[in-house]
PDB file of N, CA and C in Angstrom:
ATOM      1  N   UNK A   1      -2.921   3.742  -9.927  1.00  0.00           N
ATOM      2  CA  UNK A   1      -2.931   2.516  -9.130  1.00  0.00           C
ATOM      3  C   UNK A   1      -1.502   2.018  -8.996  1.00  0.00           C
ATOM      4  N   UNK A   2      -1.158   1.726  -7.697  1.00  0.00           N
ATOM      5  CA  UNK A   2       0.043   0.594  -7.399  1.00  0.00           C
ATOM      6  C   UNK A   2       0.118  -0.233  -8.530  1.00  0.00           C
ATOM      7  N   UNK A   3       1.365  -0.504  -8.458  1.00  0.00           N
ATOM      8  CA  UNK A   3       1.844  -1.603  -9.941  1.00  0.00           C
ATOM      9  C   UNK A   3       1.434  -3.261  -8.901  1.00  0.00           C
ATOM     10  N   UNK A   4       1.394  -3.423  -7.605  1.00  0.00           N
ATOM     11  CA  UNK A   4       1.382  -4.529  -6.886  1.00  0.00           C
ATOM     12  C   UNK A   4      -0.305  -4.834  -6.881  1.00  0.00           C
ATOM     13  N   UNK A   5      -0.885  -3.922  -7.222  1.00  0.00           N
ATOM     14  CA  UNK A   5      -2.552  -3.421  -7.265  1.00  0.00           C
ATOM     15  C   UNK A   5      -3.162  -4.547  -8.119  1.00  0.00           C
ATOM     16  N   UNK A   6      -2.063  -4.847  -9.197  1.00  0.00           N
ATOM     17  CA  UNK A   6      -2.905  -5.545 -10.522  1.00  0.00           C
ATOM     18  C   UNK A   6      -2.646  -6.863 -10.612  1.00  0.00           C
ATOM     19  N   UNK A   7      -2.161  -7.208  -9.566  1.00  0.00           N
ATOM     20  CA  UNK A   7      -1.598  -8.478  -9.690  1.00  0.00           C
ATOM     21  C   UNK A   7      -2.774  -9.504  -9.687  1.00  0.00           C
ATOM     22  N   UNK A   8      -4.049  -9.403  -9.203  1.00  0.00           N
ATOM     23  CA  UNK A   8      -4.931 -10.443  -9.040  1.00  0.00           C
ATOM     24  C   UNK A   8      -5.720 -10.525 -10.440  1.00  0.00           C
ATOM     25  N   UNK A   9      -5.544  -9.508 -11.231  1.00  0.00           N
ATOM     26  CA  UNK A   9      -5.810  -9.703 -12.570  1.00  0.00           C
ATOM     27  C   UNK A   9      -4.997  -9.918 -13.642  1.00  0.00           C
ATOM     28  N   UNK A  10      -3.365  -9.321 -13.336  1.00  0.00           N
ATOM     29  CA  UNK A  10      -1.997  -9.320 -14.629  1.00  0.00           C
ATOM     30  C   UNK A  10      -1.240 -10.203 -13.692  1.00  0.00           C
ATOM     31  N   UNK A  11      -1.438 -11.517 -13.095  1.00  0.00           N
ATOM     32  CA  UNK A  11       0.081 -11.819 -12.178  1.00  0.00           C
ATOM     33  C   UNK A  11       1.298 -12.169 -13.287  1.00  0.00           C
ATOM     34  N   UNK A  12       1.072 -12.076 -14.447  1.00  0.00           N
ATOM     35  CA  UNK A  12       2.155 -12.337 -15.180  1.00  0.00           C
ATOM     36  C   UNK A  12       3.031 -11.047 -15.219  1.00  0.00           C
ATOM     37  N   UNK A  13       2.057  -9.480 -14.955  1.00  0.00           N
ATOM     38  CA  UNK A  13       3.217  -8.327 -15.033  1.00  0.00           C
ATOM     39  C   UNK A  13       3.526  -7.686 -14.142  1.00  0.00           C
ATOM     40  N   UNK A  14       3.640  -8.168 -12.881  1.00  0.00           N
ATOM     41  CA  UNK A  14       4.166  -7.890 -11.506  1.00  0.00           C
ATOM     42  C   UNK A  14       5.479  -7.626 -11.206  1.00  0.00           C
ATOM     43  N   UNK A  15       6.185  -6.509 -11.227  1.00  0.00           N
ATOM     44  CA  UNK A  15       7.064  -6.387 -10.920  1.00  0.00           C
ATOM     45  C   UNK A  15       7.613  -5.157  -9.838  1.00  0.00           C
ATOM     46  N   UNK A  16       7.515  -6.031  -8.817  1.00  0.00           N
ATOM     47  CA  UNK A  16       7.726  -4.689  -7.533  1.00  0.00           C
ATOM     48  C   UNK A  16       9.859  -4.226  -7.169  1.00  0.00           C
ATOM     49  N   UNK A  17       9.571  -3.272  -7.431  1.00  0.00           N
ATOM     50  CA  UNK A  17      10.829  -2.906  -6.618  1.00  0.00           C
ATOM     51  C   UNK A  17      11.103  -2.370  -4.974  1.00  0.00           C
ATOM     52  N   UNK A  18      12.100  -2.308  -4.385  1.00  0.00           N
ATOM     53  CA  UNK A  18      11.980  -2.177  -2.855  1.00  0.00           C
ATOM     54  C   UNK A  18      11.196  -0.608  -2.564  1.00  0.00           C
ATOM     55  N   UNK A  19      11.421   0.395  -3.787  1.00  0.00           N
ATOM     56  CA  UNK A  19      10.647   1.367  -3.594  1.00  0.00           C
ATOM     57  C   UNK A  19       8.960   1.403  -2.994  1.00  0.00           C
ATOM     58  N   UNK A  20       8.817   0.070  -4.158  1.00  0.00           N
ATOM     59  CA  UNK A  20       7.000  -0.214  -3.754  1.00  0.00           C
ATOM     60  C   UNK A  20       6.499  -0.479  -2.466  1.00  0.00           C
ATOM     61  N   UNK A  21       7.609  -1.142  -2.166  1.00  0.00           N
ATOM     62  CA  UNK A  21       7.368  -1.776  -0.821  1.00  0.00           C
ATOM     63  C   UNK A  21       6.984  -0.788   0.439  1.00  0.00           C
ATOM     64  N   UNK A  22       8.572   0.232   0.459  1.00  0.00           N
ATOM     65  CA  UNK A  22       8.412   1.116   1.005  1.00  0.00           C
ATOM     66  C   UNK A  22       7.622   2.020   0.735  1.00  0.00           C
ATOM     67  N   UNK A  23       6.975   1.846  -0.221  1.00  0.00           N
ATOM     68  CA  UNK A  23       5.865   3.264  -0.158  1.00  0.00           C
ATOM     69  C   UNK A  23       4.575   2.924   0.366  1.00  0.00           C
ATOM     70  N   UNK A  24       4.256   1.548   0.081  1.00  0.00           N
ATOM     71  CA  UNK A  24       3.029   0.543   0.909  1.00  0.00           C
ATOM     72  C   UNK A  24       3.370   0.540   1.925  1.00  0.00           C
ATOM     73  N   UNK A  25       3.963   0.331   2.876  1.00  0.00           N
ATOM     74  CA  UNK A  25       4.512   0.755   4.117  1.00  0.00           C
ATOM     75  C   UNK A  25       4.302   1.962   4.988  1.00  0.00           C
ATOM     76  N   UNK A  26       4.929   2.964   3.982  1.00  0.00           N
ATOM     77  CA  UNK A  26       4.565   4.536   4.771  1.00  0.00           C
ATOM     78  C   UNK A  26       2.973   4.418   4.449  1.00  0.00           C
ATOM     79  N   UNK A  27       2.221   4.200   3.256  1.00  0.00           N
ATOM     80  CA  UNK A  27       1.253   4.634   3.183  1.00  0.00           C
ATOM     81  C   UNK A  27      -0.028   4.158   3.861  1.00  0.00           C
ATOM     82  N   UNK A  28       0.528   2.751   4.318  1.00  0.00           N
ATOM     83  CA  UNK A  28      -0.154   1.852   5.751  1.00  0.00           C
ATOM     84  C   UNK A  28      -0.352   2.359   7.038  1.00  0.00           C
ATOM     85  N   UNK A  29       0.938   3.157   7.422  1.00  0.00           N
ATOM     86  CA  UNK A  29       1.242   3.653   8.566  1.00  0.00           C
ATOM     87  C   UNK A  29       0.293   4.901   8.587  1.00  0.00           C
ATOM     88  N   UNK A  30       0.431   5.688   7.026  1.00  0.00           N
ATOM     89  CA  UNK A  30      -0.359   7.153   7.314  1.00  0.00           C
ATOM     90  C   UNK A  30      -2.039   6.315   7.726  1.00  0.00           C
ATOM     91  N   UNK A  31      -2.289   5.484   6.954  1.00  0.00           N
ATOM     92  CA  UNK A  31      -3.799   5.176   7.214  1.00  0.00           C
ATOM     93  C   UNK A  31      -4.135   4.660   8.447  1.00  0.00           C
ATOM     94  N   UNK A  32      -3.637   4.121   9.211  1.00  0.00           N
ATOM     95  CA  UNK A  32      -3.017   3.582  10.440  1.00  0.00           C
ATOM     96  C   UNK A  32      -3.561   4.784  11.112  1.00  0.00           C
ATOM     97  N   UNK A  33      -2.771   5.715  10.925  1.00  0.00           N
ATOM     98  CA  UNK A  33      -2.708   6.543  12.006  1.00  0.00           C
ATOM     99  C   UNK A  33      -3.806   7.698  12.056  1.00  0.00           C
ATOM    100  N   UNK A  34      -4.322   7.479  10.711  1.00  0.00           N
ATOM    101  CA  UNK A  34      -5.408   8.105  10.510  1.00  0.00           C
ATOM    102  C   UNK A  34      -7.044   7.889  11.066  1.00  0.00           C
ATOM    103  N   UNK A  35      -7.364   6.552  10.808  1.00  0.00           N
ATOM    104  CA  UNK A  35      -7.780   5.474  11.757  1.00  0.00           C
ATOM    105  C   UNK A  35      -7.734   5.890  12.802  1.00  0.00           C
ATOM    106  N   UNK A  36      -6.877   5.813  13.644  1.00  0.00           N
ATOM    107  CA  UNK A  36      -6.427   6.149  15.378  1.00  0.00           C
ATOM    108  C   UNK A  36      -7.368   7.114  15.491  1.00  0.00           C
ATOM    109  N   UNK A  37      -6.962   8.375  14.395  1.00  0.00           N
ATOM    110  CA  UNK A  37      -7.584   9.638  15.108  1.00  0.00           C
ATOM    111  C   UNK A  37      -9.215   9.484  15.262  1.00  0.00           C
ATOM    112  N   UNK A  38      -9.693   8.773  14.080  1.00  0.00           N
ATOM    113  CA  UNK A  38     -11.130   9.014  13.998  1.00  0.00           C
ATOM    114  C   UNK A  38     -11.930   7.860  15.138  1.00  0.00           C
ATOM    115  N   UNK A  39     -11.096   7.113  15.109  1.00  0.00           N
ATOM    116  CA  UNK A  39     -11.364   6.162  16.730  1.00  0.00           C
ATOM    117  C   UNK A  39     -11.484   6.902  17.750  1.00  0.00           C
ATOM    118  N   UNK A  40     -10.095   7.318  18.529  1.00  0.00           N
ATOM    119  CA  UNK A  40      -9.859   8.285  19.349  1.00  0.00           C
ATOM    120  C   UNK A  40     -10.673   9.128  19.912  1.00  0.00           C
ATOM    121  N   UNK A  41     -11.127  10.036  18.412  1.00  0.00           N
ATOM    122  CA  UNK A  41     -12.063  11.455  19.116  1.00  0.00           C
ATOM    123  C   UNK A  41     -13.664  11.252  19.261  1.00  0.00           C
TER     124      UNK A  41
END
């Protein structure tokens, strides 16, 4: 699990770096686009 994942249960041990960010990001986009396809066809 994402370290940003646990926050609604640990918000005291939240600690994101810009890595996290960017990886929630790409990994938005892959689902995103994944989505599309199964819409699409």
């Amino acid at each position: 699990m994402a370290p940003y994942g646990i926050a609604v249960r640990y918000p005291n041990e939240l600690v994101l770096e810009e890595y996290h960010a960017e990886t929630a990001i790409r990994m938005a986009g892959e689902f995103v686009n994944w989505a599309k396809g199964i819409v699409e066809s």
